[in-house]
C-alpha atoms as a PDB file:
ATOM      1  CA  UNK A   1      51.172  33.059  84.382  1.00  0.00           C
ATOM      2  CA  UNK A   2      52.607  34.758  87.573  1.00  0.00           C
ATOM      3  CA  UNK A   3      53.351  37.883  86.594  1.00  0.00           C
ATOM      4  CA  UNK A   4      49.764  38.036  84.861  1.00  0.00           C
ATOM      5  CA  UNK A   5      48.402  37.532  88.171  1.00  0.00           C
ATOM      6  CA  UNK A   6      50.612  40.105  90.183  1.00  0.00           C
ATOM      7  CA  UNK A   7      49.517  42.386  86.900  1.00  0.00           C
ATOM      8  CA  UNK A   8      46.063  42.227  87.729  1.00  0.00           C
ATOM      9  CA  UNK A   9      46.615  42.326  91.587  1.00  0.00           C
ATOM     10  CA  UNK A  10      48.291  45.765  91.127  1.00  0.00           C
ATOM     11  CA  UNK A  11      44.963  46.890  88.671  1.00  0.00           C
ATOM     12  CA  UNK A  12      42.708  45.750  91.322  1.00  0.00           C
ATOM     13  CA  UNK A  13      44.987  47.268  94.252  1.00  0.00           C
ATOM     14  CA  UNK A  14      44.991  50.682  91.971  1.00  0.00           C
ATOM     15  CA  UNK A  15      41.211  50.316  91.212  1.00  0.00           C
ATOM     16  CA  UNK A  16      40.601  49.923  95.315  1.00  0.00           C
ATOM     17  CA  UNK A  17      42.196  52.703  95.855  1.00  0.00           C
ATOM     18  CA  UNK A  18      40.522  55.097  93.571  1.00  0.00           C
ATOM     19  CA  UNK A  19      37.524  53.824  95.190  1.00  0.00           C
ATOM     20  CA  UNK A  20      38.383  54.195  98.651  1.00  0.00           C
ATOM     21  CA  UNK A  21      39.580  58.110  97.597  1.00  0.00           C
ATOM     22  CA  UNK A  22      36.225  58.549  95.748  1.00  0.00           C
ATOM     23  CA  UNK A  23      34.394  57.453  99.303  1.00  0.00           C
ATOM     24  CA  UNK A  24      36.607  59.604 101.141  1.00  0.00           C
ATOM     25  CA  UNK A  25      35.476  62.791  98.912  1.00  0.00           C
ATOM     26  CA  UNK A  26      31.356  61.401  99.006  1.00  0.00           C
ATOM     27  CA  UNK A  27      31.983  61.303 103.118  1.00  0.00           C
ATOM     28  CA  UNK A  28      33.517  64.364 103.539  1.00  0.00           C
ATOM     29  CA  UNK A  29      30.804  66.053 101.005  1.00  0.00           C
ATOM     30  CA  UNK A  30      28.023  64.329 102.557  1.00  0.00           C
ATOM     31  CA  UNK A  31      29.213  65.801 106.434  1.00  0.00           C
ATOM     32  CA  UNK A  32      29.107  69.094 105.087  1.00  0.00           C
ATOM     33  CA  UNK A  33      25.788  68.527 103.551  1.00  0.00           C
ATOM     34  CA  UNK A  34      25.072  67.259 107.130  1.00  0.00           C
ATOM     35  CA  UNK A  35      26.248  70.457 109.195  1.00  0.00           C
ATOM     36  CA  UNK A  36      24.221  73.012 106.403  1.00  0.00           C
ATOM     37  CA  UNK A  37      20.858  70.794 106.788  1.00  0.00           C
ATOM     38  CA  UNK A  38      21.629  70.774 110.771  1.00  0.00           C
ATOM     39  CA  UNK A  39      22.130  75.157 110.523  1.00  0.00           C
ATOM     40  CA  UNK A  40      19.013  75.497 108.549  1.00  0.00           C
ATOM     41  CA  UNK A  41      16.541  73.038 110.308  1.00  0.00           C
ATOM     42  CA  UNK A  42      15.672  75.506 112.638  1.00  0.00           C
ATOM     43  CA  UNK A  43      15.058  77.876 109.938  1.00  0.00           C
ATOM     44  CA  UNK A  44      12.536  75.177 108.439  1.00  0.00           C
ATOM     45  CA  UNK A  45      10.726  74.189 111.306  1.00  0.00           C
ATOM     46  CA  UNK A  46       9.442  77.941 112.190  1.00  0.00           C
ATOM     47  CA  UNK A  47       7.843  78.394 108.324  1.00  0.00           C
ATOM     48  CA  UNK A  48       4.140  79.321 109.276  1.00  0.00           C
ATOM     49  CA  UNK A  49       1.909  76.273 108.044  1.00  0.00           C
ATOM     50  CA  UNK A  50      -1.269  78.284 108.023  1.00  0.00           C
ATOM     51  CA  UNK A  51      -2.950  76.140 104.792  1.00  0.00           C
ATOM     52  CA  UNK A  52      -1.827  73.306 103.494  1.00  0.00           C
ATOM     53  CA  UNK A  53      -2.560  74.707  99.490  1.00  0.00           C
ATOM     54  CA  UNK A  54      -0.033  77.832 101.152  1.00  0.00           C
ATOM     55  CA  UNK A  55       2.366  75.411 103.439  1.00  0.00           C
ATOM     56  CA  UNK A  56       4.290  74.419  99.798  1.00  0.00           C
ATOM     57  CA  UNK A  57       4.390  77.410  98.127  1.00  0.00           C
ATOM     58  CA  UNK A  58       5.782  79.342 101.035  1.00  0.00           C
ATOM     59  CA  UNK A  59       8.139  76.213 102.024  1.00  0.00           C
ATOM     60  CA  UNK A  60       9.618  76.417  98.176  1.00  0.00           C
ATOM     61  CA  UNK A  61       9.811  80.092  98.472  1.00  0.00           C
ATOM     62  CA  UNK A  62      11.621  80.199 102.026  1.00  0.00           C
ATOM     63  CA  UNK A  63      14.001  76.971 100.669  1.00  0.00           C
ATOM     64  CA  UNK A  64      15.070  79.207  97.649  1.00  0.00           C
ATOM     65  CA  UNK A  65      15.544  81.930 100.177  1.00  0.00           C
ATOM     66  CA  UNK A  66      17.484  79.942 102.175  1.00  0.00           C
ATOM     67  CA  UNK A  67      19.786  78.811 100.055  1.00  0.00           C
ATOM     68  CA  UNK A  68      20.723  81.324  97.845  1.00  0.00           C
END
């Protein structure tokens, strides 16, 4: 009965950390997601809005632009 218990303490302990590496990787992945939307926002914000029928069209064409 103990070592059943200790056996699924270790599969939980190994299970938590796989998790915690898997956040790690999402965090670091999402901060670099982070600084690209930060460098291109400025980019974004200057797209000419003349018509709204025109803003999305030229917003989808300046986005592919972007980031190519």
């Amino acid at each position: 009965m103990e070592g059943e218990l200790l056996n699924k303490i270790n599969q939980l302990e190994e299970r938590l950390n796989e998790v915690e590496s898997k956040l790690e990787n999402l965090t670091m992945k999402l901060e670099e997601l982070s600084k690209i939307v930060e460098e291109k926002r400025p980019i974004l914000i200057k797209l000419p809005l003349s018509k709204p029928e025109k803003a999305e069209g030229k917003l989808l064409e300046r986005a592919k632009e972007i980031f190519k």
